[in-house]
Protein backbone atom coordinates (compact mmCIF):
# COMPACT_ATOMS: atom_id res chain seq x y z
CA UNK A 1 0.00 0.00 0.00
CA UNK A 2 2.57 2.29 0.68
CA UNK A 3 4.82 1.54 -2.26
CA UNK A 4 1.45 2.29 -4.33
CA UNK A 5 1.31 5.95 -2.53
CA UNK A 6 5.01 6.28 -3.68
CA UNK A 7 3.90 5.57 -6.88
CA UNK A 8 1.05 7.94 -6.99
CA UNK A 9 3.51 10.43 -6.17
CA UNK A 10 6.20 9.31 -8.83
CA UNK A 11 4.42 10.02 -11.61
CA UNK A 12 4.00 13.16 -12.69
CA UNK A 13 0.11 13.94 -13.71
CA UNK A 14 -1.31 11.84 -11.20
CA UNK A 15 1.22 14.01 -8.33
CA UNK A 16 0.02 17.07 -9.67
CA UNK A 17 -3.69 16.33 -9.66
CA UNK A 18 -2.57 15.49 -5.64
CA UNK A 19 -0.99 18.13 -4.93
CA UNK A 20 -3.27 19.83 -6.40
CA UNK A 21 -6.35 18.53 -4.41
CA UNK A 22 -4.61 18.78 -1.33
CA UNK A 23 -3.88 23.01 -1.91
CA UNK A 24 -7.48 24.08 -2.49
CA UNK A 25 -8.74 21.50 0.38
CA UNK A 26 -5.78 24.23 2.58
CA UNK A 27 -7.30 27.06 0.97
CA UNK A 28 -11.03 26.16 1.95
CA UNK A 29 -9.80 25.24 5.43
CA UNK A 30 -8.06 29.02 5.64
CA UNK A 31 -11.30 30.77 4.18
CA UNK A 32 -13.18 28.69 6.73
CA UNK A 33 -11.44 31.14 9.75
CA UNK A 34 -11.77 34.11 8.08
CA UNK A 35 -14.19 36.11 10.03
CA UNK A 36 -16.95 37.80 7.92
CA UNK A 37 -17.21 41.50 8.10
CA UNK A 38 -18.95 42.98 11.47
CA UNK A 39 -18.58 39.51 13.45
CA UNK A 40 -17.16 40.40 16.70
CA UNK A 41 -14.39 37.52 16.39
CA UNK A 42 -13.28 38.03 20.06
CA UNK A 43 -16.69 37.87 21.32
CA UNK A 44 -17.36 33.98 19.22
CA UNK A 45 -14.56 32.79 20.97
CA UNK A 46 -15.26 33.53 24.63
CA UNK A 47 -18.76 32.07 23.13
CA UNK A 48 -17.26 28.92 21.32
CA UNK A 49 -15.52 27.85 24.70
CA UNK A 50 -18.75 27.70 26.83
CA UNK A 51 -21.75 27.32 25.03
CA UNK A 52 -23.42 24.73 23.85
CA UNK A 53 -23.01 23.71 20.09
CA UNK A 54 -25.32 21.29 19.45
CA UNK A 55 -28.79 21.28 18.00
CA UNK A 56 -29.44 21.66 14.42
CA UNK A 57 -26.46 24.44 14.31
CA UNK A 58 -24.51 21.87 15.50
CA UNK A 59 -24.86 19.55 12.41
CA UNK A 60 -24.80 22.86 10.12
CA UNK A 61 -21.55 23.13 11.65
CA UNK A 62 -20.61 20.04 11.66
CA UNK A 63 -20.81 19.98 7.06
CA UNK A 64 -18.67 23.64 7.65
CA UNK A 65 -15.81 22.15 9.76
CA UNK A 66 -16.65 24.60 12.32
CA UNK A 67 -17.01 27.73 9.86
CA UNK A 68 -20.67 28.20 11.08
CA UNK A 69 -20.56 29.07 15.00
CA UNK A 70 -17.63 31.05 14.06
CA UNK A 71 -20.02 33.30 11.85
CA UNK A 72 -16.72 32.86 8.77
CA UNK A 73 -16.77 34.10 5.19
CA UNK A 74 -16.87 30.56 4.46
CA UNK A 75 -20.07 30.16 7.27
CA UNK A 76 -22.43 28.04 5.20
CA UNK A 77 -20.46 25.63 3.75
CA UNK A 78 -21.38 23.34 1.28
CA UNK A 79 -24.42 22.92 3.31
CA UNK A 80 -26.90 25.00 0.22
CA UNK A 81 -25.08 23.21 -2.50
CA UNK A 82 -26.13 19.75 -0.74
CA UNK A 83 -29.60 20.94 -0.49
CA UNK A 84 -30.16 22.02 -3.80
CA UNK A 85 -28.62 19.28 -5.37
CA UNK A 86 -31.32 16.61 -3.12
CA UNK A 87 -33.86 19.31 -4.49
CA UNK A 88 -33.27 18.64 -8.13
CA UNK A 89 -32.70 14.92 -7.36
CA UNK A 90 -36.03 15.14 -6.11
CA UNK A 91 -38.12 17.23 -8.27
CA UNK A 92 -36.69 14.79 -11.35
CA UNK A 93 -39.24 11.95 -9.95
CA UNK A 94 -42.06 14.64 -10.29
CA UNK A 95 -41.46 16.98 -12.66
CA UNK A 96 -42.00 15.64 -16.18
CA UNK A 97 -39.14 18.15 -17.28
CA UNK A 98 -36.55 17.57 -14.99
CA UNK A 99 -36.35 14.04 -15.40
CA UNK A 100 -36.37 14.72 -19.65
CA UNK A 101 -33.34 16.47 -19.10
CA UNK A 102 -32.44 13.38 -16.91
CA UNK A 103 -32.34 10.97 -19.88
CA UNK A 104 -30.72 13.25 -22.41
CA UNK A 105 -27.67 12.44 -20.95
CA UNK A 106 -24.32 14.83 -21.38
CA UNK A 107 -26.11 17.77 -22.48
CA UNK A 108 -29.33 17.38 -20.12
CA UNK A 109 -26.65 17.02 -16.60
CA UNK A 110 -25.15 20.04 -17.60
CA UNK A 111 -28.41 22.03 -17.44
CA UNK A 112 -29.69 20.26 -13.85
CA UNK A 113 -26.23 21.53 -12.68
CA UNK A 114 -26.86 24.44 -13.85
CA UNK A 115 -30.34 24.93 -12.44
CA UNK A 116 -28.38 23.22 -8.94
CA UNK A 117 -25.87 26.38 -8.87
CA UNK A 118 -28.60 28.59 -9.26
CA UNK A 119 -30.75 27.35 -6.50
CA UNK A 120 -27.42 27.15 -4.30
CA UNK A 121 -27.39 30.90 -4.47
CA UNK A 122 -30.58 31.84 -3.80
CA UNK A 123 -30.16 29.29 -0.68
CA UNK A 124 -27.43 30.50 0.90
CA UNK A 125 -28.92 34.02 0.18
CA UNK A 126 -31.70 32.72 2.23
CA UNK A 127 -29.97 30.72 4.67
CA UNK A 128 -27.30 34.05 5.51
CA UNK A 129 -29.49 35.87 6.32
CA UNK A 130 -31.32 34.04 8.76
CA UNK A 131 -28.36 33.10 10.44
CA UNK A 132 -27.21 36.62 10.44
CA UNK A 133 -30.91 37.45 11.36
CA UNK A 134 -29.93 34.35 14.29
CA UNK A 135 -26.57 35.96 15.31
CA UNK A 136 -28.18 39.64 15.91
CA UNK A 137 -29.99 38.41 18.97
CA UNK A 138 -28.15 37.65 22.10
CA UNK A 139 -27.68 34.72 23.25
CA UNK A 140 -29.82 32.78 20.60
CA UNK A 141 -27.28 31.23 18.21
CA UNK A 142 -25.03 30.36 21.79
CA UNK A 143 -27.23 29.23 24.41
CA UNK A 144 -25.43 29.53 27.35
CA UNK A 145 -23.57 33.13 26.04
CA UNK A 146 -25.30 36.32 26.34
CA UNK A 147 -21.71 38.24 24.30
CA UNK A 148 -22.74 40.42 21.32
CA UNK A 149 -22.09 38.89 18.32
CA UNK A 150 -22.54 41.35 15.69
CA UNK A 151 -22.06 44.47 17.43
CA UNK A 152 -23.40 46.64 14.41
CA UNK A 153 -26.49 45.91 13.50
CA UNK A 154 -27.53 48.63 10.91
CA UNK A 155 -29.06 47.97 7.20
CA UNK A 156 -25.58 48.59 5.43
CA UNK A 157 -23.93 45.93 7.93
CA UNK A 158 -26.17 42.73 7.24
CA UNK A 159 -26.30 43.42 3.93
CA UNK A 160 -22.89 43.32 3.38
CA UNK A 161 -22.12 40.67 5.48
CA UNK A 162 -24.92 38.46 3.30
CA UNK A 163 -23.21 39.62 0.61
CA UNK A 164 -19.90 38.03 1.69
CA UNK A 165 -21.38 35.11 2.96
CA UNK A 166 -22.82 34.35 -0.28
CA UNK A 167 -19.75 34.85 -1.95
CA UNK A 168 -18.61 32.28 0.28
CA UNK A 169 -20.37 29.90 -1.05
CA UNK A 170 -19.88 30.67 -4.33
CA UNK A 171 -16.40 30.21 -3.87
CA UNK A 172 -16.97 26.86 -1.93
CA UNK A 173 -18.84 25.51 -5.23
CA UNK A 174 -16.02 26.60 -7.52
CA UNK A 175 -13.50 24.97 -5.48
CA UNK A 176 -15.58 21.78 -5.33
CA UNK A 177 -15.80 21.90 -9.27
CA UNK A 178 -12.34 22.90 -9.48
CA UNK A 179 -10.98 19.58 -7.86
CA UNK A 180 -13.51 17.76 -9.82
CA UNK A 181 -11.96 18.64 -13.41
CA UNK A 182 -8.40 18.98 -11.91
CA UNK A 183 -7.99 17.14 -9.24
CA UNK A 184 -8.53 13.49 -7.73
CA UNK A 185 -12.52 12.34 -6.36
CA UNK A 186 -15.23 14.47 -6.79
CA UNK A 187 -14.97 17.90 -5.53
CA UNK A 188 -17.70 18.49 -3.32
CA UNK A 189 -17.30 15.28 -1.78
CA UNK A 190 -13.88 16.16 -0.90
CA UNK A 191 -14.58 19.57 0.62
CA UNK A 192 -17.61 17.75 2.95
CA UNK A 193 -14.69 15.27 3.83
CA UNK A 194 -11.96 17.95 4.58
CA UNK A 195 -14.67 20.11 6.54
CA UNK A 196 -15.98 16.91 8.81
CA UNK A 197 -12.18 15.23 9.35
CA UNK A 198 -10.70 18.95 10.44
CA UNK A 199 -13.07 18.44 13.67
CA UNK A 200 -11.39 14.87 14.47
CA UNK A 201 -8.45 16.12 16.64
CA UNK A 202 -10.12 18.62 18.34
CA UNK A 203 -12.52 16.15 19.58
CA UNK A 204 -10.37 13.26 20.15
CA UNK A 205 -8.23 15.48 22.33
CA UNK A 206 -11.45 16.68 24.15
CA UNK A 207 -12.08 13.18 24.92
CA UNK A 208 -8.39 12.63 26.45
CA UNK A 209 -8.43 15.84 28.24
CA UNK A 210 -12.42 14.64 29.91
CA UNK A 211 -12.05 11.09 30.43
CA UNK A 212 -8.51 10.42 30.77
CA UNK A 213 -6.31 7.77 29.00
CA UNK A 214 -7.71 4.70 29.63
CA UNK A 215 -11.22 6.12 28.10
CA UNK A 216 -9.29 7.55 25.21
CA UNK A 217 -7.73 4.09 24.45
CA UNK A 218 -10.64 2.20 24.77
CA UNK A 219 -13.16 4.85 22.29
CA UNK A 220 -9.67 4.08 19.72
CA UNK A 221 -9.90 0.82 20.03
CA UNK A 222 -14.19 1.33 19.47
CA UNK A 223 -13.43 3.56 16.41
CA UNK A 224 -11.31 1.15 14.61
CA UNK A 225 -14.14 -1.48 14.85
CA UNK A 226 -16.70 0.88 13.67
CA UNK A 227 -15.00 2.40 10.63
CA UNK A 228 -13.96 -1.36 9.44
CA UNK A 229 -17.51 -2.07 10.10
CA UNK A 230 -18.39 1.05 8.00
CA UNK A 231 -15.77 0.01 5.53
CA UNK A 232 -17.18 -3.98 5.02
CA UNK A 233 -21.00 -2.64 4.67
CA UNK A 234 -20.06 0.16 2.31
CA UNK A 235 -18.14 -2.22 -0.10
CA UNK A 236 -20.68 -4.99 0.36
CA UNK A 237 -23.47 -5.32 -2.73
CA UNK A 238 -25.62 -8.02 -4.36
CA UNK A 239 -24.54 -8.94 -7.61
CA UNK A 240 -27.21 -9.49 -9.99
CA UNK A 241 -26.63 -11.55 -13.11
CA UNK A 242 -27.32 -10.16 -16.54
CA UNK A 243 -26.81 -11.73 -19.85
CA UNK A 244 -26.97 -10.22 -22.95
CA UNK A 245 -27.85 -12.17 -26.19
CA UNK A 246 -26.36 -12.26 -29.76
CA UNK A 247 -27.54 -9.95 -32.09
CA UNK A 248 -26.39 -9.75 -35.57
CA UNK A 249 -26.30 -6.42 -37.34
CA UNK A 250 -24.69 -6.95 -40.97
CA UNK A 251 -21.61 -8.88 -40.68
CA UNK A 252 -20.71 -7.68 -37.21
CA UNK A 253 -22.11 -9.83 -34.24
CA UNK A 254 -22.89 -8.16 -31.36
CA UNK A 255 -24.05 -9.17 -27.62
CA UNK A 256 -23.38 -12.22 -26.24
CA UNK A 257 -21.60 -10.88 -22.89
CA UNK A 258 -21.96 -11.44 -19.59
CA UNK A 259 -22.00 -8.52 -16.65
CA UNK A 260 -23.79 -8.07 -13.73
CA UNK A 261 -26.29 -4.69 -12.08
CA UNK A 262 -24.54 -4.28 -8.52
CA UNK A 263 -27.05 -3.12 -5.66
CA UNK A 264 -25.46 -1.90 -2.42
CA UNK A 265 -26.42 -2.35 0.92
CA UNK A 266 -25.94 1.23 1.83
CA UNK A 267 -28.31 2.35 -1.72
CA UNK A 268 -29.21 5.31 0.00
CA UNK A 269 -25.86 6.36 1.30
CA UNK A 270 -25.43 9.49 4.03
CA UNK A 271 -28.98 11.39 2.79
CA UNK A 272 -31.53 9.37 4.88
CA UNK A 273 -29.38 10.28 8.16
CA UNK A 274 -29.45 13.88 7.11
CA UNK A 275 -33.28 13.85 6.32
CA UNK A 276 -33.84 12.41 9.44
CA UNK A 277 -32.19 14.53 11.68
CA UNK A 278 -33.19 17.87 10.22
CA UNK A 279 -37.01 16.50 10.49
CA UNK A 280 -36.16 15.95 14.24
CA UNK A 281 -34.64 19.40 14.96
CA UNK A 282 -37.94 20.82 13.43
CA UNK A 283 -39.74 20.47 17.14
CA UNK A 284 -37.13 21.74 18.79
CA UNK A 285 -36.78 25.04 16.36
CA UNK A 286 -40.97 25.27 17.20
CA UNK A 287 -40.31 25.45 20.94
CA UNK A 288 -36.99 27.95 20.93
CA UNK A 289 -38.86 30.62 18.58
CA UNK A 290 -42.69 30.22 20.50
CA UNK A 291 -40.52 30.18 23.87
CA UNK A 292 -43.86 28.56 25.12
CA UNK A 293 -44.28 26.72 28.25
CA UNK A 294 -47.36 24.96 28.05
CA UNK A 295 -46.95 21.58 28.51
CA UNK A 296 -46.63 20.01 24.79
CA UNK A 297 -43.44 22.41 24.46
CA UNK A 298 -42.18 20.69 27.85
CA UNK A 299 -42.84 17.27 26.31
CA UNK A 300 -41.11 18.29 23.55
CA UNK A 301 -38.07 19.63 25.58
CA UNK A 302 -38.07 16.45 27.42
CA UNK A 303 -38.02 13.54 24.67
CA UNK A 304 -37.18 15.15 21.11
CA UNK A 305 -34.61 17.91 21.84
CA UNK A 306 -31.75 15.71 23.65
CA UNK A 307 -30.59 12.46 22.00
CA UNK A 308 -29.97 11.06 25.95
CA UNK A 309 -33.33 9.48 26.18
CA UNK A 310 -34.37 6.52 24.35
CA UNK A 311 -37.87 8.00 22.81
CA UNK A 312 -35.91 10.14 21.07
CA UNK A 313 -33.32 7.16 19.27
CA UNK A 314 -36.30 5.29 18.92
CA UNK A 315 -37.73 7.68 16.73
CA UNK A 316 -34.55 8.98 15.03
CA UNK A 317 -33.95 5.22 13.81
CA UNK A 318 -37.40 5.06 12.95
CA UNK A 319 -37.16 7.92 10.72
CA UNK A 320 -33.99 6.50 9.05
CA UNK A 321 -35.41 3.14 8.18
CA UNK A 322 -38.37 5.42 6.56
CA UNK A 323 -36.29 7.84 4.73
CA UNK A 324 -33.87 5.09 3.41
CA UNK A 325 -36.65 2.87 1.87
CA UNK A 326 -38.14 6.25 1.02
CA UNK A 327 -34.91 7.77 -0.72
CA UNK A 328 -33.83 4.55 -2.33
CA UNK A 329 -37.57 4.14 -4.00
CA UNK A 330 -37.47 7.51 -5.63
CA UNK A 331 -33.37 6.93 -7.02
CA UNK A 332 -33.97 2.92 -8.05
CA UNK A 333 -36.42 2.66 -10.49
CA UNK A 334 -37.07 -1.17 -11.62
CA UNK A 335 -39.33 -0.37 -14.49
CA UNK A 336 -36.68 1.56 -16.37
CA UNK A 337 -34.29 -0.74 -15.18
CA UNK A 338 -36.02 -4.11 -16.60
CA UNK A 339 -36.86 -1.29 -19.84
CA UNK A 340 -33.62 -0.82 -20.90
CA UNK A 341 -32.57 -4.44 -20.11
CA UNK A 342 -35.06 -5.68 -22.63
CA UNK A 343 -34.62 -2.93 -25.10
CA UNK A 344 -30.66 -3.71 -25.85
CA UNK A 345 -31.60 -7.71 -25.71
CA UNK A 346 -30.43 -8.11 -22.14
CA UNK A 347 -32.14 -11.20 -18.95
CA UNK A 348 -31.30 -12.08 -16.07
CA UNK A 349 -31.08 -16.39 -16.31
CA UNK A 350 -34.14 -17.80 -15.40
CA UNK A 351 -36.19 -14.39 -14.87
CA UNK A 352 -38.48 -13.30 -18.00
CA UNK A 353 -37.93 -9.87 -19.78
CA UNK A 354 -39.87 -6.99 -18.77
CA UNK A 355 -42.33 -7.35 -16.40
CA UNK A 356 -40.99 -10.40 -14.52
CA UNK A 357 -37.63 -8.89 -14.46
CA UNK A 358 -38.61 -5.73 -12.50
CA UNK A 359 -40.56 -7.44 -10.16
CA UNK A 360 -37.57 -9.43 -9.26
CA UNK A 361 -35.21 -6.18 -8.96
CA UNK A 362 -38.25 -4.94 -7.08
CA UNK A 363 -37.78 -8.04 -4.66
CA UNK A 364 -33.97 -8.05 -4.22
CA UNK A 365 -34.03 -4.18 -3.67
CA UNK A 366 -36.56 -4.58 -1.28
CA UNK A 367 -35.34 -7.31 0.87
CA UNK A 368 -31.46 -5.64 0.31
CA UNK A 369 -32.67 -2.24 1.43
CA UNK A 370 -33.61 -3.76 5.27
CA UNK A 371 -30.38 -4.45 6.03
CA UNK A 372 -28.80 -1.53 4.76
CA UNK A 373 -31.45 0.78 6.31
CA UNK A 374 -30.81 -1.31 9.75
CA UNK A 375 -27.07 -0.56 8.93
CA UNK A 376 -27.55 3.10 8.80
CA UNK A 377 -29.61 2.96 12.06
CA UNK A 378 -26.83 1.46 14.18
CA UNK A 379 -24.22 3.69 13.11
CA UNK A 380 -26.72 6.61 13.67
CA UNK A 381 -27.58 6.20 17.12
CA UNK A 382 -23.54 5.42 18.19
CA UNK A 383 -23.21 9.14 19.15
CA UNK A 384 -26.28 8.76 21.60
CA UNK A 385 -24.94 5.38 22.75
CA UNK A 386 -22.00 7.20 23.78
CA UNK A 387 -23.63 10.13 25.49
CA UNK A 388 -25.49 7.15 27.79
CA UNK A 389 -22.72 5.59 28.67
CA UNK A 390 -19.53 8.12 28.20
CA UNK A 391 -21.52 11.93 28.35
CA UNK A 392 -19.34 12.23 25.66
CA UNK A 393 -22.37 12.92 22.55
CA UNK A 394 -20.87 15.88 21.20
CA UNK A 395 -17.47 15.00 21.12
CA UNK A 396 -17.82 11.22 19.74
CA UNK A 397 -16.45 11.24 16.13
CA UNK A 398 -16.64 7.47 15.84
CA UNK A 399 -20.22 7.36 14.03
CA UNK A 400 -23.30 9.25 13.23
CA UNK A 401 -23.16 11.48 9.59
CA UNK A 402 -19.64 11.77 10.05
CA UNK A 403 -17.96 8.61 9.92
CA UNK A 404 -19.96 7.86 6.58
CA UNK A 405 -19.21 10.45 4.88
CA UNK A 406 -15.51 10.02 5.91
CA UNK A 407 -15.31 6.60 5.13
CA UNK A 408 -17.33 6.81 1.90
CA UNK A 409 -15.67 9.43 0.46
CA UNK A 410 -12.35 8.19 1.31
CA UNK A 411 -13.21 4.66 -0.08
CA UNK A 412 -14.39 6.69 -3.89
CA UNK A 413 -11.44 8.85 -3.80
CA UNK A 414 -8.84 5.82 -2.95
CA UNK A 415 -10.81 3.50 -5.71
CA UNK A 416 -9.75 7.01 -8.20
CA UNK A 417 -6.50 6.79 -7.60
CA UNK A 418 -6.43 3.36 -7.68
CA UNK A 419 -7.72 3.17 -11.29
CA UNK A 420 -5.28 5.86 -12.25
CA UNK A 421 -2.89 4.17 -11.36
CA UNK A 422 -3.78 0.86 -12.86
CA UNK A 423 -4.32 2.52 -16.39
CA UNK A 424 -0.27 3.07 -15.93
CA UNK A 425 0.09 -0.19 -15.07
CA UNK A 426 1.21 -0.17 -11.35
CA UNK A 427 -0.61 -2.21 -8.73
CA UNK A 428 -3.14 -0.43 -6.88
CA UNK A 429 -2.86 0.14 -3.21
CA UNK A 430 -6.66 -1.54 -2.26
CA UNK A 431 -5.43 -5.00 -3.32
């Protein structure tokens, strides 16, 4: 493995497209420290070191690598890019036009991107300002700090600083793009990864500095069996058969291979995790801004704010298991599937075309999806696991949103430069 690393680095192209990669992933960490314009940096500090981050600004911050409490030019992240692009993915199942431009292939991507970027603007124009709109009042974006974060609070000010925040993200989306056509992986993938794995030592060194040594060794020891874990299910697919027939077209003979439609596990990946905890942050959100004390918002406060009760788990896996049968419904589509199967003279052995072959694919992806949905679960609930036994919730990196993305994007990016490097005939470093 290493020798393949030193060979990654020996040749030329493939070293610059590294090298390359690893300067802008620098250059997004610097612009995510760069305080915006009117933030009161001193202030977010003293803030930062007593109050508490979690919550749904929490996970915000979590995509930013810590950009967001710190009010940065870089604040938002790649959080609006994300949700636009689940948008579009989303309005292709139900607008007739969207997925048109689906099927046209080359030309059609190129104008959903284009309608993504668009939308990512007028998101993070949208999500700036409320968090500027957030920031303004004391002691509302830090709970336990009652510091002025934006000490000037006049027109000019927030419109500016909106201004620069959007910017930000502009930026963040050209950078992601930028390692995409230059670099190695896929660009935004690689900024999400960079922003999460930039919050590992911080919180590994919180946990020595809590629990001592002995904990530290032992949540180590924990992480390594839950990122190979992470690492067997992510690689882990059903292999479905497919055989093409002969067709002859002239004198040329055509068909007649053998290949096979892989289905994941994990089908859904990281996006049922993030559904369902922004759907469970929504109650919370209802009882900060109607500051109401009747005695639904104390239920509320009690069982679906705080991930230490097991009401709360119960329905975050819940909502997981729904959102990952849910998500990988609308992105799997058997029907078109089994249609294109039959149109280019392709069965699966011993399943009819059409019909009969998407009920099958219906079956396997059904019966596959349980597993990886219960997958998903598990690894979900870890952090709260820990917060039971360790109090140690916010400062667990060994699971929830962040150890997938981690592990998946590191496992895409290695198979990229794995493949490069097998098209110059070394051996890659995964073998």
């Amino acid at each position: 493995m290493l020798k393949a690393f030193a060979m990654a680095f020996r040749t030329p192209d493939l070293r610059k497209k590294i090298l390359f990669t690893l300067s802008i992933m620098a250059l997004f960490r610097f612009g995510s420290v760069v305080p915006t314009p009117g933030v009161s940096y001193v202030n977010v500090q003293e803030c930062l070191k007593t109050a508490d981050t979690g919550g749904l600004f929490g996970l915000i911050n979590l995509f930013s690598g810590g950009a967001l409490l710190q009010l940065s030019i870089f604040a938002l992240g790649i959080m609006p890019y994300i949700t636009s692009s689940i948008i579009v993915q989303l309005l292709t199942v139900v607008i007739p036009r969207f997925e048109a431009l689906k099927k046209e292939g080359q030309s059609g991507t190129a104008k959903l991107t284009q309608y993504t970027r668009y939308l990512t603007i007028g998101l993070a124009i949208l999500q700036s300002t409320g968090l500027i709109a957030v920031a303004r009042i004391q002691g509302r974006i830090f709970a336990n700090c009652s510091l002025p974060i934006i000490p000037d609070t006049s027109l000019l000010r927030v419109i500016t600083m909106i201004i620069v925040m959007t910017a930000g993200t502009s930026v963040i989306m050209w950078l992601g793009e930028l390692i995409t056509d230059r670099g190695v992986g896929n660009g935004m993938s690689i900024l999400i990864f960079t922003s999460i794995s930039a919050t590992f030592p911080g919180q590994l060194w919180s946990i020595k500095l809590q629990k001592g040594w002995f904990a530290f060794s032992f949540i180590m020891a924990v992480g390594v069996l839950i990122v190979a874990a992470v690492v067997f299910v992510e690689q882990s697919q059903r292999r479905i058969p497919v055989q093409y027939a002969k067709r002859q077209v002239g004198r040329q003979q055509y068909g007649g291979t053998s290949t096979y439609i892989p289905i994941k596990v994990n089908q859904a990946g990281v996006i049922p995790v993030i559904f369902a905890s922004s759907l469970l942050y929504i109650p919370s959100l209802v009882v900060n801004f109607s500051g109401s004390q009747a005695s639904w918002a104390n239920w509320v406060s009690k069982n679906l704010i705080s991930g230490d009760n097991f009401f709360y788990i119960g329905v975050y896996a819940l909502l997981i298991v729904f959102f990952t049968y849910f998500y990988v419904a609308i992105t799997f589509n058997p029907d078109e599937v089994a249609e294109n199967m039959k149109k280019y003279g392709g069965f699966i052995p011993g399943i009819r075309a059409g019909r009969p072959t998407s009920e099958y694919l219906q079956y396997v992806l059904s019966r596959i999806t349980a597993p990886g949905a219960l997958y998903l679960s598990i690894v979900a609930i870890i952090p709260f696991i820990a917060l039971i036994l360790f109090q140690a919730s916010q400062n667990f990196p060994f699971g929830g949103t962040s150890i997938l993305i981690i592990v998946g994007v590191g496992l895409d990016t290695a198979k990229q430069i794995e493949s490069q490097l097998q098209q110059r005939s070394y051996e890659g470093f995964l073998r």
